[in-house]
C-alpha atoms as a PDB file:
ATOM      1  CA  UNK A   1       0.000   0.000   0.000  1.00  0.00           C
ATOM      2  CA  UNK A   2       1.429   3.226  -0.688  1.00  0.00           C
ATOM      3  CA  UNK A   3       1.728   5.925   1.994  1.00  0.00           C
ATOM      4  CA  UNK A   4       2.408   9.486   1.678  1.00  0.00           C
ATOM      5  CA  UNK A   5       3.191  11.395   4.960  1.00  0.00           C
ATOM      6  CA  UNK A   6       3.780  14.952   5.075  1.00  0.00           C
ATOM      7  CA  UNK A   7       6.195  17.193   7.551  1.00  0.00           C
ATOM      8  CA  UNK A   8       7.452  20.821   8.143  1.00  0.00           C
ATOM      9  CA  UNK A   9       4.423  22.342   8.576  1.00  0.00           C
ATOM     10  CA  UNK A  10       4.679  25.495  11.574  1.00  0.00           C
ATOM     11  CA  UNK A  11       3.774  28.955  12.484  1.00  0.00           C
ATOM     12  CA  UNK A  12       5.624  31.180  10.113  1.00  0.00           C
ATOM     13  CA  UNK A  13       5.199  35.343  10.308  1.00  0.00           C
ATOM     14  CA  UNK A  14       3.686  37.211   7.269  1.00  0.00           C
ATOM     15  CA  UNK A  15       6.963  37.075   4.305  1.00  0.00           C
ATOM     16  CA  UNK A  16       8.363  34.217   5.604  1.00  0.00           C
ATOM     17  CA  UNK A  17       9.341  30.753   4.548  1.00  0.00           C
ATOM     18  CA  UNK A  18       8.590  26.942   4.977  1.00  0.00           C
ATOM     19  CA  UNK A  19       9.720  23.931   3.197  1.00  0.00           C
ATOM     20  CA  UNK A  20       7.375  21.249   3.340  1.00  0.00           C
ATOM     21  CA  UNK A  21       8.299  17.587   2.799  1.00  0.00           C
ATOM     22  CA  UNK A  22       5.979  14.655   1.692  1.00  0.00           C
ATOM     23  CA  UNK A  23       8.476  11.136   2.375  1.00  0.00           C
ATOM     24  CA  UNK A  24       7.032   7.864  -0.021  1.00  0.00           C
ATOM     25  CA  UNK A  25       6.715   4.373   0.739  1.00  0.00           C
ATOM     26  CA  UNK A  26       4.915   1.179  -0.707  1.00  0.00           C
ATOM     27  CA  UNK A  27       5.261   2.042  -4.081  1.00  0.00           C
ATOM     28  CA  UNK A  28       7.380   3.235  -7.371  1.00  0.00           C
ATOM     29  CA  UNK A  29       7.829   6.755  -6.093  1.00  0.00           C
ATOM     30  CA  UNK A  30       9.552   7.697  -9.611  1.00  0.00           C
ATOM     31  CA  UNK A  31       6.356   6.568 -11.502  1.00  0.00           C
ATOM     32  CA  UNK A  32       4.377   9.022  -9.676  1.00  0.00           C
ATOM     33  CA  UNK A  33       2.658  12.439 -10.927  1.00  0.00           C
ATOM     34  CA  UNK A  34       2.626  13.835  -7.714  1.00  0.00           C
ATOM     35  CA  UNK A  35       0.537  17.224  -6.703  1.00  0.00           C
ATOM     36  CA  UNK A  36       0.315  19.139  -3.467  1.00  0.00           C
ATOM     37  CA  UNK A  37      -3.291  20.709  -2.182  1.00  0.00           C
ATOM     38  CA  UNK A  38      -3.780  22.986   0.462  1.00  0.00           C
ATOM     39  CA  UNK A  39      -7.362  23.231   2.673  1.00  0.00           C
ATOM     40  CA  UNK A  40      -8.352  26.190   4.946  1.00  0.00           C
ATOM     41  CA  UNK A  41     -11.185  25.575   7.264  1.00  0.00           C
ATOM     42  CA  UNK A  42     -14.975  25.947   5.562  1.00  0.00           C
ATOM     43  CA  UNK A  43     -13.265  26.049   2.010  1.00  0.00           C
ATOM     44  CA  UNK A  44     -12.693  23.704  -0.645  1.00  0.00           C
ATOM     45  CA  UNK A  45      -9.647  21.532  -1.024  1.00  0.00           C
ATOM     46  CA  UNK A  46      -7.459  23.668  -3.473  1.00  0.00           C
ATOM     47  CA  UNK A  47      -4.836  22.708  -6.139  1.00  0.00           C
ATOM     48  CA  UNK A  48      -1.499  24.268  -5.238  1.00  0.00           C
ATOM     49  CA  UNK A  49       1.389  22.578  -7.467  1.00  0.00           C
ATOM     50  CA  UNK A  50       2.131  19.891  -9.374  1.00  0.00           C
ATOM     51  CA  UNK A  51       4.956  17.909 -10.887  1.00  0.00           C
ATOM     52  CA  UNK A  52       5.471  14.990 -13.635  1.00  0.00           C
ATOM     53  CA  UNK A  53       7.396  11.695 -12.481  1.00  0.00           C
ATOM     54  CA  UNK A  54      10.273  12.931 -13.895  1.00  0.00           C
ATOM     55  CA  UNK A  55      10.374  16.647 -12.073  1.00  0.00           C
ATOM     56  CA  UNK A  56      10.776  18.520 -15.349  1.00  0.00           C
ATOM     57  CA  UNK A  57       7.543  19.544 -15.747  1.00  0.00           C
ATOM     58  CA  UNK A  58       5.861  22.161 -13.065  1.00  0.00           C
ATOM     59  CA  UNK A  59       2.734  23.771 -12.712  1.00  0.00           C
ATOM     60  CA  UNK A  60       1.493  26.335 -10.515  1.00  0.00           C
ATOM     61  CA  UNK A  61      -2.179  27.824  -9.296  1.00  0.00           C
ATOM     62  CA  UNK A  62      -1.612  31.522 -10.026  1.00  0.00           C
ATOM     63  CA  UNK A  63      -2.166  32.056  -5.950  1.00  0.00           C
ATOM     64  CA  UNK A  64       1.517  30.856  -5.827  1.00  0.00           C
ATOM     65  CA  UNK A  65       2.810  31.739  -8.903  1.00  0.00           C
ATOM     66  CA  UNK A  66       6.614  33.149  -7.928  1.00  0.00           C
ATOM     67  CA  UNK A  67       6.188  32.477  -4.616  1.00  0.00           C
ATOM     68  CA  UNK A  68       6.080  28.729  -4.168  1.00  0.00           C
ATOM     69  CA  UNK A  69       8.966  25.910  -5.926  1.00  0.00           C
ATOM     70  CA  UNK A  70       7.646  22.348  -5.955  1.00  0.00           C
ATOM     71  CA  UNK A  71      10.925  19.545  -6.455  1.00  0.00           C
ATOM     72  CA  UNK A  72      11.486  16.276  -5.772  1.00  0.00           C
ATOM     73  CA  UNK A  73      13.881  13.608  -4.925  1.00  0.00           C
ATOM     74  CA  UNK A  74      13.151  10.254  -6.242  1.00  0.00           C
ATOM     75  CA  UNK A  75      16.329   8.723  -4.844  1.00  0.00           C
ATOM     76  CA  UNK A  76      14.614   9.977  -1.284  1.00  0.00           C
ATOM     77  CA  UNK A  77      11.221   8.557  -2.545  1.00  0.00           C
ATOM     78  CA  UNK A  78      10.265  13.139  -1.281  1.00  0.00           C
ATOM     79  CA  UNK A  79       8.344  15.683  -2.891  1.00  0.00           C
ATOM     80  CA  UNK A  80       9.323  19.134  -1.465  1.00  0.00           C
ATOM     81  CA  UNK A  81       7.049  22.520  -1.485  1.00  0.00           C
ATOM     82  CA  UNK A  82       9.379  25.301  -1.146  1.00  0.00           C
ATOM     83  CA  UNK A  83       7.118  28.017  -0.336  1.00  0.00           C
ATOM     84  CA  UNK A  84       8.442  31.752   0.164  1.00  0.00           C
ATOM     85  CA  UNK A  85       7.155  35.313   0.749  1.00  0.00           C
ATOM     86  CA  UNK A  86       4.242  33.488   3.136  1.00  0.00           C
ATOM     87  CA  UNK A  87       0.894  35.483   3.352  1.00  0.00           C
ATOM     88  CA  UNK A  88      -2.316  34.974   5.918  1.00  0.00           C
ATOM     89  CA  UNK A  89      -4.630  34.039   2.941  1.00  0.00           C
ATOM     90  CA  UNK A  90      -1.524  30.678   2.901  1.00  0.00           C
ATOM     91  CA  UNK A  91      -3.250  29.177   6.202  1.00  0.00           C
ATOM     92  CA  UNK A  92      -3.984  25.990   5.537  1.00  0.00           C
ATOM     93  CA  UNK A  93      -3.570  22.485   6.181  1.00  0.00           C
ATOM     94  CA  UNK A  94      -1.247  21.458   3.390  1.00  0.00           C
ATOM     95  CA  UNK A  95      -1.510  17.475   1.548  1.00  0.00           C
ATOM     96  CA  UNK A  96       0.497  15.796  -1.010  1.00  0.00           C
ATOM     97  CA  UNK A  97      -0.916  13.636  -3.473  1.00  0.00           C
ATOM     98  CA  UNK A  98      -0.262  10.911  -6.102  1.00  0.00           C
ATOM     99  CA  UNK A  99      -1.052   9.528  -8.734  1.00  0.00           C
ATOM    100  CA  UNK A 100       0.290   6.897 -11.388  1.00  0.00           C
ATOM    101  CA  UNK A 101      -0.360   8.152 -14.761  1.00  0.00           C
ATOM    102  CA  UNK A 102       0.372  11.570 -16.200  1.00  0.00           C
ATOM    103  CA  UNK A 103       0.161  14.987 -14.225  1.00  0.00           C
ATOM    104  CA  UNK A 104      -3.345  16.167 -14.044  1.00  0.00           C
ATOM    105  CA  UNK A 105      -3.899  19.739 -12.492  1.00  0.00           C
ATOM    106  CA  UNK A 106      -6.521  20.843 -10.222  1.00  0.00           C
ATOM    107  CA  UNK A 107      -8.652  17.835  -9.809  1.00  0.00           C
ATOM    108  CA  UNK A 108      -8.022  16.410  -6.235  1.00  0.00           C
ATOM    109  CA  UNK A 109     -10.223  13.557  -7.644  1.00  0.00           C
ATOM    110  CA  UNK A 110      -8.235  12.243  -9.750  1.00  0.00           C
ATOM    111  CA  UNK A 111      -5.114  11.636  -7.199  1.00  0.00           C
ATOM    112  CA  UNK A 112      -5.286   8.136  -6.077  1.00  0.00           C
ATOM    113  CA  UNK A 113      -2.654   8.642  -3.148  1.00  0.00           C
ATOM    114  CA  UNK A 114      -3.178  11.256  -0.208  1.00  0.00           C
ATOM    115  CA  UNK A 115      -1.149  12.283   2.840  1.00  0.00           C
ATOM    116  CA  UNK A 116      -2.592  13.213   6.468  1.00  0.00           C
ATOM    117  CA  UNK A 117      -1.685  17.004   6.069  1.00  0.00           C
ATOM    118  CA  UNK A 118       0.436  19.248   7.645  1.00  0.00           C
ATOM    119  CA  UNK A 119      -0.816  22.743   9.258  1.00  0.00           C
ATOM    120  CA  UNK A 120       1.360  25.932   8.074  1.00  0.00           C
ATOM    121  CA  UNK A 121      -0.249  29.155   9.853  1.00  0.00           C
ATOM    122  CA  UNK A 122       0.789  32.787   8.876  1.00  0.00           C
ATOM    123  CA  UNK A 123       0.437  35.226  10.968  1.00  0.00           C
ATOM    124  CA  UNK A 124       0.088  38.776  10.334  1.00  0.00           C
END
């Protein structure tokens, strides 16, 4: 069974940074299109970043355009979200995601593979 678990999640101040780690196991971690999502309270799970199995390809929501850098390791079996120049409107619980197949934006549906979350708060 493949498990995703997330880390480095904290309370940051408004411009700060964070680097948020998602570790792999049970599975062919360099196969994976792998995505991360972020949720705030009473909103909708929202498409952040995503990357091909490979790591060449990125995409970005505009929210995060500039701001955030996803990467990966597949010798680690780690997705990384580098995320810089932090804002409130950030504060969310923060998931990876997988999926085997190609990289498909936006759809949190379509990921077959899901982390717990980690929290990153901003504060103002």
């Amino acid at each position: 069974q493949v498990q995703l678990a997330e880390s480095g999640g904290g309370l940051v101040q408004d411009g700060g940074s964070l680097r948020l780690s998602c570790a792999a196991s049970g599975g062919k971690f360099d196969t994976f299109a792998m995505s991360w999502f972020r949720q705030a309270p009473g909103k909708e799970r929202e498409f952040v970043s995503a990357i091909n199995w490979r790591g060449e390809n990125t995409y970005y929501a505009d929210s995060v355009k500039g701001r955030f850098t996803i990467s990966r390791d597949n010798a680690k079996n780690t997705l990384y979200l580098q995320m810089n120049s932090l804002r409130s409107e950030d504060t969310a619980v923060y998931y990876c995601a997988g999926r085997i197949g190609r990289t498909i934006v936006g759809s949190p549906g379509s990921y077959e593979y899901w982390g717990q979350g980690t929290q990153v708060t901003v504060s103002s």
